[in-house]
N, C-alpha and C. Protein backbone atom coordinates (compact mmCIF):
# COMPACT_ATOMS: atom_id res chain seq x y z
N UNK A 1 136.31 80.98 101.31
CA UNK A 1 134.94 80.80 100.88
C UNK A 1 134.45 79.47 101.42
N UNK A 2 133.20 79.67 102.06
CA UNK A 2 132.50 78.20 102.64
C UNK A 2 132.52 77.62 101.26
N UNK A 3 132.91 75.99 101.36
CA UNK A 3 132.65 74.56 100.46
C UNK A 3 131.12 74.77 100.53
N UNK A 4 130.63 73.97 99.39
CA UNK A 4 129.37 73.68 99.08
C UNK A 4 128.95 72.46 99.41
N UNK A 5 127.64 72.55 100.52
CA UNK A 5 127.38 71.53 101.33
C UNK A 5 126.85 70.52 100.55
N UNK A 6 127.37 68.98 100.02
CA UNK A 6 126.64 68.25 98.94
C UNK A 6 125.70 67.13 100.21
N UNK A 7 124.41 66.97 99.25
CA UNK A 7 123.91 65.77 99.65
C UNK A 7 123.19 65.22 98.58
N UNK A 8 123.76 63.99 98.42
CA UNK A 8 123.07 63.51 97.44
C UNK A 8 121.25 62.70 96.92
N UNK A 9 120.99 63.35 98.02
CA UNK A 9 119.32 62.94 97.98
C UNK A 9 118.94 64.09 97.36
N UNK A 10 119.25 65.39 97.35
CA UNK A 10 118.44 66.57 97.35
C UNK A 10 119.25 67.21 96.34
N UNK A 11 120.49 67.21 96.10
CA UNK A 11 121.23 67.97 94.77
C UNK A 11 120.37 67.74 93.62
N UNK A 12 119.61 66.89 93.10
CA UNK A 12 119.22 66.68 91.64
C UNK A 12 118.10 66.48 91.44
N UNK A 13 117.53 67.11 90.48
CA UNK A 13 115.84 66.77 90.60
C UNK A 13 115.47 65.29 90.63
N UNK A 14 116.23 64.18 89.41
CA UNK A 14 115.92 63.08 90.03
C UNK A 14 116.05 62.52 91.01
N UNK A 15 117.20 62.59 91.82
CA UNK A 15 116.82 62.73 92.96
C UNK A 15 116.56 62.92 94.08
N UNK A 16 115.93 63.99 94.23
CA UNK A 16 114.55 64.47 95.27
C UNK A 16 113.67 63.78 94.72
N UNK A 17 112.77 63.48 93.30
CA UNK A 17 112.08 62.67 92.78
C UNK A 17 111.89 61.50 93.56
N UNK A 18 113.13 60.52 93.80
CA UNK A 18 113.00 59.35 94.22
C UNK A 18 112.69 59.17 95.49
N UNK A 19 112.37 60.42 95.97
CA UNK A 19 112.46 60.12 97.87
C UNK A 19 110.70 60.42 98.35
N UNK A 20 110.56 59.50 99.16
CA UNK A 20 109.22 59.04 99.46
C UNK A 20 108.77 60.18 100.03
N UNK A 21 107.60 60.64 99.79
CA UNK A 21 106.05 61.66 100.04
C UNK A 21 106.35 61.16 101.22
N UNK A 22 105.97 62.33 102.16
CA UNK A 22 105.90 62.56 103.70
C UNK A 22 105.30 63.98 104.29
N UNK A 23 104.85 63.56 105.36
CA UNK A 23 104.45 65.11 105.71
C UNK A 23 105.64 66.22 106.25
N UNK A 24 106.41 65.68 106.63
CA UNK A 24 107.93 66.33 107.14
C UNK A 24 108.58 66.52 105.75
N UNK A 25 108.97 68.07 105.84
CA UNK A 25 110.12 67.93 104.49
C UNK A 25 111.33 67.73 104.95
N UNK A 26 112.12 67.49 103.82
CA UNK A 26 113.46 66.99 103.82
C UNK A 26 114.40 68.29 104.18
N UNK A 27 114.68 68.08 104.92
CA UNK A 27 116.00 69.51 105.92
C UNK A 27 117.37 68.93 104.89
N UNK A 28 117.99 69.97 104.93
CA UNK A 28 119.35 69.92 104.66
C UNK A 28 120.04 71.39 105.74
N UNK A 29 120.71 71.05 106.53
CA UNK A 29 121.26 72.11 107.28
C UNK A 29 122.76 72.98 106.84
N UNK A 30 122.22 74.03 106.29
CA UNK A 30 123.41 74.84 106.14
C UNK A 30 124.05 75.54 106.82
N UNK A 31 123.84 77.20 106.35
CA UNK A 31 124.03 78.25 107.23
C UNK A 31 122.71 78.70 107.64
N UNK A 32 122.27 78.61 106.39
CA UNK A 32 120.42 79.07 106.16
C UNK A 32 119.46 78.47 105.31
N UNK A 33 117.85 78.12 105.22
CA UNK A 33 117.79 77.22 104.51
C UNK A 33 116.73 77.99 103.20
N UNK A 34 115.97 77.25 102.22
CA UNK A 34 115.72 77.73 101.37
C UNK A 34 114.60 76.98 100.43
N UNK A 35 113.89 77.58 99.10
CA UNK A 35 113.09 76.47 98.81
C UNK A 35 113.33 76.18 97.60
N UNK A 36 113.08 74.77 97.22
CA UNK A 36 113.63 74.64 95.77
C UNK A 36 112.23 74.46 94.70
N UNK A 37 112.78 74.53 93.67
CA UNK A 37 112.19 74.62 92.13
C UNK A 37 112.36 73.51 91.36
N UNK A 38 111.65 72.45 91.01
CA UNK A 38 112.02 71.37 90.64
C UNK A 38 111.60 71.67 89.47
N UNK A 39 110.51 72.79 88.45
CA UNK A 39 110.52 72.73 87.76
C UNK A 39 111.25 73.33 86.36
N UNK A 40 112.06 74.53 87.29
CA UNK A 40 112.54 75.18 86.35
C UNK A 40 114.23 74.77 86.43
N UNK A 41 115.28 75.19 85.59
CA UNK A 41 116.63 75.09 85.65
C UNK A 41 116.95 76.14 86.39
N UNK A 42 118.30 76.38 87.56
CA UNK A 42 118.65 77.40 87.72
C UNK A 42 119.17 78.11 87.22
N UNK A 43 118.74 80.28 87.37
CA UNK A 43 119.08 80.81 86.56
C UNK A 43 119.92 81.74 87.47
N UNK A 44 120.24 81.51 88.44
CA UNK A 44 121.01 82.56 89.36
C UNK A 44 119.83 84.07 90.30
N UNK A 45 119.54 83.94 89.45
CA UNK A 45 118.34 85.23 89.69
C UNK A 45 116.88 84.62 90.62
N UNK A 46 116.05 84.23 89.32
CA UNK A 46 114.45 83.99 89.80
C UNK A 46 114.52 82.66 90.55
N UNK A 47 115.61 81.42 89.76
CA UNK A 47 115.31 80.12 90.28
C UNK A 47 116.77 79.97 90.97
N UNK A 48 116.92 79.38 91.82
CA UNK A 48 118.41 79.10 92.04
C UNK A 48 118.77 76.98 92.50
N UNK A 49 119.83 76.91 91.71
CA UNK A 49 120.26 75.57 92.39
C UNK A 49 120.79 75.46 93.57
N UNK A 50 120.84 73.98 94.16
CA UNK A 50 121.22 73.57 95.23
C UNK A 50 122.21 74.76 95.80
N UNK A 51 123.49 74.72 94.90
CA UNK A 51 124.43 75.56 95.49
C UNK A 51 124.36 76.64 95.85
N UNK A 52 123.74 77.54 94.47
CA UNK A 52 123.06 78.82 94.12
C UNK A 52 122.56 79.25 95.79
N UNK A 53 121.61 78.04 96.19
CA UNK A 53 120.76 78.58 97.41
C UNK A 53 121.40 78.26 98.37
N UNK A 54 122.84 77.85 98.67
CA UNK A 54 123.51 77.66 99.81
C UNK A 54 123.90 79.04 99.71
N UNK A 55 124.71 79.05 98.52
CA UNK A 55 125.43 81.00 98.80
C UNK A 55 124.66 81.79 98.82
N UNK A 56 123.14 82.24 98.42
CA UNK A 56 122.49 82.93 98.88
C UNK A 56 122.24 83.12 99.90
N UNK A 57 122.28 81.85 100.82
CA UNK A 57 121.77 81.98 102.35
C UNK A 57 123.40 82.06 102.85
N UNK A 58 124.02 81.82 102.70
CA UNK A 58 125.36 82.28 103.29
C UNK A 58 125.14 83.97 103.51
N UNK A 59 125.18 84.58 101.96
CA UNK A 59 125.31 85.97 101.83
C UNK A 59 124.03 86.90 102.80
N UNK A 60 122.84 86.67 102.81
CA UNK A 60 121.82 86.16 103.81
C UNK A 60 122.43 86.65 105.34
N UNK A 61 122.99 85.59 105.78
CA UNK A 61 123.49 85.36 107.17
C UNK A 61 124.13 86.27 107.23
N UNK A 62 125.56 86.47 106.65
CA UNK A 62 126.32 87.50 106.44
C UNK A 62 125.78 89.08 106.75
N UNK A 63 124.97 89.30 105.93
CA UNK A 63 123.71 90.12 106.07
C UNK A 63 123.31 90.75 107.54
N UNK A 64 122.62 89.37 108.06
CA UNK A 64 122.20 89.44 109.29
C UNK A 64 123.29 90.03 110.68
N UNK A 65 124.26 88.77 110.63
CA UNK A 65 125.18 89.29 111.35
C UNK A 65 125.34 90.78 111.43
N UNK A 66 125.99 91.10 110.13
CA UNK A 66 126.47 92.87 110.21
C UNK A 66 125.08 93.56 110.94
N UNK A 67 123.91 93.34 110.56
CA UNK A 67 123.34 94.17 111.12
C UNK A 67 123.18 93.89 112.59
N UNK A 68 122.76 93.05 112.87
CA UNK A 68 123.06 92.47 114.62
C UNK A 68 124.59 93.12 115.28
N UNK A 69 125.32 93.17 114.66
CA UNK A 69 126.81 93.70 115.08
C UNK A 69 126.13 95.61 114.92
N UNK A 70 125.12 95.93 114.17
CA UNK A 70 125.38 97.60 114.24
C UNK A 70 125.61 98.04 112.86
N UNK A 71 126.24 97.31 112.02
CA UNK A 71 126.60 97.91 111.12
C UNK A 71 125.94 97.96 110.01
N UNK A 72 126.08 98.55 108.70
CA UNK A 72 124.80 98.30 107.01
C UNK A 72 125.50 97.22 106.41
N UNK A 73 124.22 96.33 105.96
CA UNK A 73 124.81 95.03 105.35
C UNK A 73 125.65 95.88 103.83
N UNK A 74 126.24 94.50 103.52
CA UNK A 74 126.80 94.66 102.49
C UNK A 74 125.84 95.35 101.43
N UNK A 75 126.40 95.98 100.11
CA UNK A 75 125.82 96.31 99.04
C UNK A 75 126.16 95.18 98.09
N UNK A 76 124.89 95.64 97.09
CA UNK A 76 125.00 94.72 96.04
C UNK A 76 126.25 95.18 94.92
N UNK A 77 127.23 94.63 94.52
CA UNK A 77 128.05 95.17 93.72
C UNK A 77 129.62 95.43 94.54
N UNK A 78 130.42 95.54 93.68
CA UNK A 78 132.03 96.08 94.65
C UNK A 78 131.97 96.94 95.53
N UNK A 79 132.40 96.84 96.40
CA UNK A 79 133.06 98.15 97.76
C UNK A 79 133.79 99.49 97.30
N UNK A 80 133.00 100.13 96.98
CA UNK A 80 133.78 101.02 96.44
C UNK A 80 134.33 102.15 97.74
N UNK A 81 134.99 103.70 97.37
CA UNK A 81 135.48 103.97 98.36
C UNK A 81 134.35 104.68 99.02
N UNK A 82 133.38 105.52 98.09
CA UNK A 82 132.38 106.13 99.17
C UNK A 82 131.62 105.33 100.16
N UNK A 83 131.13 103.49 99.74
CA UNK A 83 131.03 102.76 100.78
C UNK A 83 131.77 102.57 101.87
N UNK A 84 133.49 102.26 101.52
CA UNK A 84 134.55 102.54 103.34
C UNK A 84 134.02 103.80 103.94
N UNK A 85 134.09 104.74 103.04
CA UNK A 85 133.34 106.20 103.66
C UNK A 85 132.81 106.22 104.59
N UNK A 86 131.40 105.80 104.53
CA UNK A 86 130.31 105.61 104.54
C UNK A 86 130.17 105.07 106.24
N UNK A 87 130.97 103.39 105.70
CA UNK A 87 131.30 102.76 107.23
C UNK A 87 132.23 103.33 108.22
N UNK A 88 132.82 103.83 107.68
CA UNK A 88 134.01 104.55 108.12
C UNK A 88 133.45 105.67 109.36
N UNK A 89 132.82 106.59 108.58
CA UNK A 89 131.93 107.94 109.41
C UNK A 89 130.88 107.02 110.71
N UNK A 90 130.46 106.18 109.62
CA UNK A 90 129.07 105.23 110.83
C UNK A 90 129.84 104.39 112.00
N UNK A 91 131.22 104.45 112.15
CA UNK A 91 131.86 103.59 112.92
C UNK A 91 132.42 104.85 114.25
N UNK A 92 132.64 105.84 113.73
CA UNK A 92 133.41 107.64 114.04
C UNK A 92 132.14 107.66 115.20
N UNK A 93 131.76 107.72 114.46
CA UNK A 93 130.11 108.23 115.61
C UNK A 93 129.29 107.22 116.23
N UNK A 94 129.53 106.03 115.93
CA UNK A 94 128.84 105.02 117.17
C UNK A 94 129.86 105.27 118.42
N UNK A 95 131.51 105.45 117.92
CA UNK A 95 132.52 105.61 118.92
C UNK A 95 132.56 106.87 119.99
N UNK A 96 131.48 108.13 119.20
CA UNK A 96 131.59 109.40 120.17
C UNK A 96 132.73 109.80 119.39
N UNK A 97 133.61 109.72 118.35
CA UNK A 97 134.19 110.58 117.71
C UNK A 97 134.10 112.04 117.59
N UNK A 98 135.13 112.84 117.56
CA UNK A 98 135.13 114.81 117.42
C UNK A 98 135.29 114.72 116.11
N UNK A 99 134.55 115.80 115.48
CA UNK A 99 135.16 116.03 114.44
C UNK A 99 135.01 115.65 112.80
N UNK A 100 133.81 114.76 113.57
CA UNK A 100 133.07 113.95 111.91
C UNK A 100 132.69 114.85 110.99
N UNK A 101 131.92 115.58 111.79
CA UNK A 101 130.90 116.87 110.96
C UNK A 101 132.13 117.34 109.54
N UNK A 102 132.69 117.38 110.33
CA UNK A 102 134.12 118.10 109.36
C UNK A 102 134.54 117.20 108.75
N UNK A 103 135.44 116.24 109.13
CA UNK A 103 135.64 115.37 108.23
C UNK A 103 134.34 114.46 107.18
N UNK A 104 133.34 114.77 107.46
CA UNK A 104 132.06 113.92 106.39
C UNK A 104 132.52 115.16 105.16
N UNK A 105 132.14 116.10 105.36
CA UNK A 105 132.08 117.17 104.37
C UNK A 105 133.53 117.24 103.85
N UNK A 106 134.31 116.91 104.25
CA UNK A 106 135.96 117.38 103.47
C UNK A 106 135.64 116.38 102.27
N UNK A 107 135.28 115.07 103.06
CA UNK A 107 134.94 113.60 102.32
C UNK A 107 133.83 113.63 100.94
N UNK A 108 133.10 114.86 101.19
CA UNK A 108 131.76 114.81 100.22
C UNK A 108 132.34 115.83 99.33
N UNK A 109 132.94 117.15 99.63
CA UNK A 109 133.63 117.88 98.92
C UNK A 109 134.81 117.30 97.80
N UNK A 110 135.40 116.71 98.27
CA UNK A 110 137.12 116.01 98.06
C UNK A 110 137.29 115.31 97.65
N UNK A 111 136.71 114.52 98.23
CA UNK A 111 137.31 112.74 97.95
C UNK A 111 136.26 112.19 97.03
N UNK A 112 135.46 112.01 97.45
CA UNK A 112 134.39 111.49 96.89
C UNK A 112 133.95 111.46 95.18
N UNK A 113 133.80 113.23 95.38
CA UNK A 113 133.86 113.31 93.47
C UNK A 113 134.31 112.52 92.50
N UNK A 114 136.07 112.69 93.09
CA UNK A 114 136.96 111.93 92.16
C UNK A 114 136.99 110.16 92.28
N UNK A 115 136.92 109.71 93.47
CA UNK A 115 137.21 108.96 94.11
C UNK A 115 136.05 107.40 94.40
N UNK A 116 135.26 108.40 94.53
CA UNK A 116 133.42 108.14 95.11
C UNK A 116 133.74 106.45 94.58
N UNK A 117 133.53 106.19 93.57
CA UNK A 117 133.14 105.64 92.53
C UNK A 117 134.04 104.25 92.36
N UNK A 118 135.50 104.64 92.95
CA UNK A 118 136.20 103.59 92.71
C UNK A 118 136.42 102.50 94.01
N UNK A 119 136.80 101.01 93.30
CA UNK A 119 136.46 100.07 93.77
C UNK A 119 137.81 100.38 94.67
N UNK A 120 137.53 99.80 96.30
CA UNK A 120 138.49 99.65 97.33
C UNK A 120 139.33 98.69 96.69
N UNK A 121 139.13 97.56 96.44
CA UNK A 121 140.24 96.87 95.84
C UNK A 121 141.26 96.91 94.70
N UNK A 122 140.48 97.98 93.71
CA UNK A 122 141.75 98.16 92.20
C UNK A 122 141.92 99.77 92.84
N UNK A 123 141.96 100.28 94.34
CA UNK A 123 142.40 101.55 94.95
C UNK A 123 143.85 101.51 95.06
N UNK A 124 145.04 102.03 94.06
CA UNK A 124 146.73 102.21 94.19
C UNK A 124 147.06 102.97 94.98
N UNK A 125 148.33 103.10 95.27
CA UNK A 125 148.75 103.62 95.76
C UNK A 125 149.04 104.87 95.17
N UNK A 126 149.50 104.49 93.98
CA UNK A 126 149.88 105.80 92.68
C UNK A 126 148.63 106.79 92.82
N UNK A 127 147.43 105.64 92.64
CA UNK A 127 146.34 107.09 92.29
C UNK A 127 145.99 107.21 93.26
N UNK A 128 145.96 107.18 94.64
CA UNK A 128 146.21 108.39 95.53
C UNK A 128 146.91 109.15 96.17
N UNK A 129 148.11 109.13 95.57
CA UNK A 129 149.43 110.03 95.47
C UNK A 129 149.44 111.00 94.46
N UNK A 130 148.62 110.20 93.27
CA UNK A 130 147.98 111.82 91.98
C UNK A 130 147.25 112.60 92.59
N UNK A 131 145.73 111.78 93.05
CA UNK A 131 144.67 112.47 93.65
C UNK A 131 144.78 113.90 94.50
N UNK A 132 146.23 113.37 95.64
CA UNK A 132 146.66 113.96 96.35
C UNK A 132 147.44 115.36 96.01
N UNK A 133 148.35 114.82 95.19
CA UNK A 133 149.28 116.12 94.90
C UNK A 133 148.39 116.84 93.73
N UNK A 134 147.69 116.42 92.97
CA UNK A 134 146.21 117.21 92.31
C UNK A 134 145.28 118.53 93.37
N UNK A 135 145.19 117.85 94.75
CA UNK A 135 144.52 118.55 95.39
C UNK A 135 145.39 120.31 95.80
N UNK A 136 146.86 120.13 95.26
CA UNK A 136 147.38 121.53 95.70
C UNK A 136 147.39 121.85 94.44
N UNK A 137 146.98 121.71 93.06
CA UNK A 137 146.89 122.40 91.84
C UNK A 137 146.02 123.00 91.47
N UNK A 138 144.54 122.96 92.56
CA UNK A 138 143.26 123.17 92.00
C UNK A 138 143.23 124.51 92.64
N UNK A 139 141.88 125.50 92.03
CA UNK A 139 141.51 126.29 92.72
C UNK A 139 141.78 126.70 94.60
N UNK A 140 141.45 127.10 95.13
CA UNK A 140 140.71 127.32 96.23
C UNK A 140 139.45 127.48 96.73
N UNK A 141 138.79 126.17 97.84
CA UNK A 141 137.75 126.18 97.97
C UNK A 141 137.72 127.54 99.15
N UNK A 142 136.51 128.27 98.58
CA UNK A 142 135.96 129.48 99.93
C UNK A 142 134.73 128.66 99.91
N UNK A 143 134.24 129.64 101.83
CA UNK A 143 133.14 129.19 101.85
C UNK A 143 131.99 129.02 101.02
N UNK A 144 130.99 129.02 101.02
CA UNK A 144 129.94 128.56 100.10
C UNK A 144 128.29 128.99 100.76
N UNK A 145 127.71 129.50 100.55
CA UNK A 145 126.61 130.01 101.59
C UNK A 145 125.82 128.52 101.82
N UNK A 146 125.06 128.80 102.95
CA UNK A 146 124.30 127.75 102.91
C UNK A 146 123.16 126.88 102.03
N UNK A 147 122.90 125.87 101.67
CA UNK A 147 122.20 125.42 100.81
C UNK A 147 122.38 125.36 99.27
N UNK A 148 123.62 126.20 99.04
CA UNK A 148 123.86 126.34 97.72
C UNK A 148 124.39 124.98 97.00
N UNK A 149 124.37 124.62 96.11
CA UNK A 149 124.77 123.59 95.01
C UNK A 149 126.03 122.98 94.64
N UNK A 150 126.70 124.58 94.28
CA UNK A 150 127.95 124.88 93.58
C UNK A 150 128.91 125.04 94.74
N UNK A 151 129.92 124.41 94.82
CA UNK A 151 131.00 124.90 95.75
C UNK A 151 131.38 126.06 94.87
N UNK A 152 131.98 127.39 95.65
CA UNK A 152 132.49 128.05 95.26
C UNK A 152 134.20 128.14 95.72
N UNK A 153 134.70 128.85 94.46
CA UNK A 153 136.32 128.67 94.81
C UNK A 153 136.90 130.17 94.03
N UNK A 154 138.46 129.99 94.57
CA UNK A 154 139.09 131.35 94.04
C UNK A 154 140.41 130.79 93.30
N UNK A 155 140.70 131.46 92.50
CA UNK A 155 141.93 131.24 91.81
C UNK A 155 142.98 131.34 92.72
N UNK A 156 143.99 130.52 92.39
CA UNK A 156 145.47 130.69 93.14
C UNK A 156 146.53 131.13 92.19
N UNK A 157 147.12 132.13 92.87
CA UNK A 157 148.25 132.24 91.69
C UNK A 157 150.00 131.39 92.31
N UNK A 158 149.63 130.16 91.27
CA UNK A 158 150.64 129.18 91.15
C UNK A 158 152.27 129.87 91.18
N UNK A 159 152.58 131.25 90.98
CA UNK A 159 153.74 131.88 90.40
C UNK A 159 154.27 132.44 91.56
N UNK A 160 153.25 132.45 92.85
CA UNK A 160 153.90 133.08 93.81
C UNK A 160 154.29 131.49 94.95
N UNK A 161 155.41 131.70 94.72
CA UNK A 161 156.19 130.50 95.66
C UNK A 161 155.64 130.07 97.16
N UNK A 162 155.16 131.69 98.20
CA UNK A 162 154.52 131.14 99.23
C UNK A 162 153.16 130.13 98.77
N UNK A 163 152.05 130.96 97.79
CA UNK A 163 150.70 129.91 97.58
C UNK A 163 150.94 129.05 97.41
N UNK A 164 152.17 128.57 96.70
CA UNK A 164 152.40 127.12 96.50
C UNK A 164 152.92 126.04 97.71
N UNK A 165 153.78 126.50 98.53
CA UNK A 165 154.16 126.23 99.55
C UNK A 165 152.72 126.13 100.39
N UNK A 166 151.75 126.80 100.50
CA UNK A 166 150.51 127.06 101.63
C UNK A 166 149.62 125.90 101.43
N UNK A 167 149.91 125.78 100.00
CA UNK A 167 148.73 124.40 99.53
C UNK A 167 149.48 122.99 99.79
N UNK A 168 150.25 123.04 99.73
CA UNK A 168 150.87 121.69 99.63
C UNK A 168 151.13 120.95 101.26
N UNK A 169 151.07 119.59 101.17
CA UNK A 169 151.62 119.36 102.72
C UNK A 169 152.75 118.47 102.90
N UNK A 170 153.62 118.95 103.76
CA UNK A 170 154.96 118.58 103.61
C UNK A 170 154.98 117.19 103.93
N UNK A 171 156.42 116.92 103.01
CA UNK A 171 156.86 115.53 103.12
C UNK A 171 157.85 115.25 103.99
N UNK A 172 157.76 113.73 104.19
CA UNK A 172 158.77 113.49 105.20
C UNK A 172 160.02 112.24 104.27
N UNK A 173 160.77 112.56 104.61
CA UNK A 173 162.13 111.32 103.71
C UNK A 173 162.17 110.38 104.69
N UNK A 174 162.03 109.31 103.92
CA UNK A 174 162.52 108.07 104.71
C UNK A 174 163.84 107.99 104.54
């Protein structure tokens, strides 16, 4: 994490107070710059302090970059997995990738539902090894006509040893 750029003319309302009227304002050079509020306290939100408005303009820049690089700035809030998704597919197809079409929809069908929602970083290993071996217990997805809502699916009968074998995908021993 960038340090917080201090200067002590401009950190404190008194003083900025003390510094002489001019037609030039007072620069402080960050990443990015910003305007201050001498009358209110900072609240993170509407007013922000010195610092407040360094990491804003950090996050800002940050911002910028990604999109200059091609890519969607960050979201507000955790990374969850339909966001990797998301970048994931938008990275497939700037590359000329085969095969997205299919894999977006396995992703919107599959993963997502269960998955959508959770943060990339508290993402285990365990729960997608449940997720996973969950996916040979469920129904069977059939096609689905076009435009419809509802995925449609068929029962499997769990009792016959090949269906079970057909759904599942083999493991390898280390």
């Amino acid at each position: 994490m960038p340090r917080t750029v201090r200067d002590a003319a401009l950190e404190t309302r008194s003083a900025r107070s003390r510094l002489r009227t001019r037609g030039e304002p007072y620069w402080k050079s960050l990443d990015a710059g910003g305007a201050v509020d001498d009358v209110h306290d900072g609240d993170g939100v509407t007013v922000l302090s010195f610092s407040q408005a360094q990491a804003a303009a950090r996050g800002w820049w940050k911002d910028e970059q990604r999109r200059s690089a091609g890519h969607e700035p960050f979201s507000i809030g955790p990374y969850t997995l339909a966001d990797a998704l998301r970048d994931y597919f938008a990275a497939r197809e700037r590359k000329g990738s085969k095969g997205v079409k299919s894999d977006r929809c396995y992703a919107e069908t599959r993963i997502k539902p269960e998955l959508g929602n959770v943060e990339v970083a508290k993402l285990t290993t365990a729960r997608l090894r449940r997720w996973h071996e969950d996916l040979a217990n469920r129904d069977k997805f059939v096609r689905t006509r076009k435009g419809a809502t509802n995925q449609q699916t068929r029962a499997v009968d769990f009792n016959d040893p090949e269906n079970v074998r057909a759904r599942r995908e083999p493991r390898t021993e280390c």
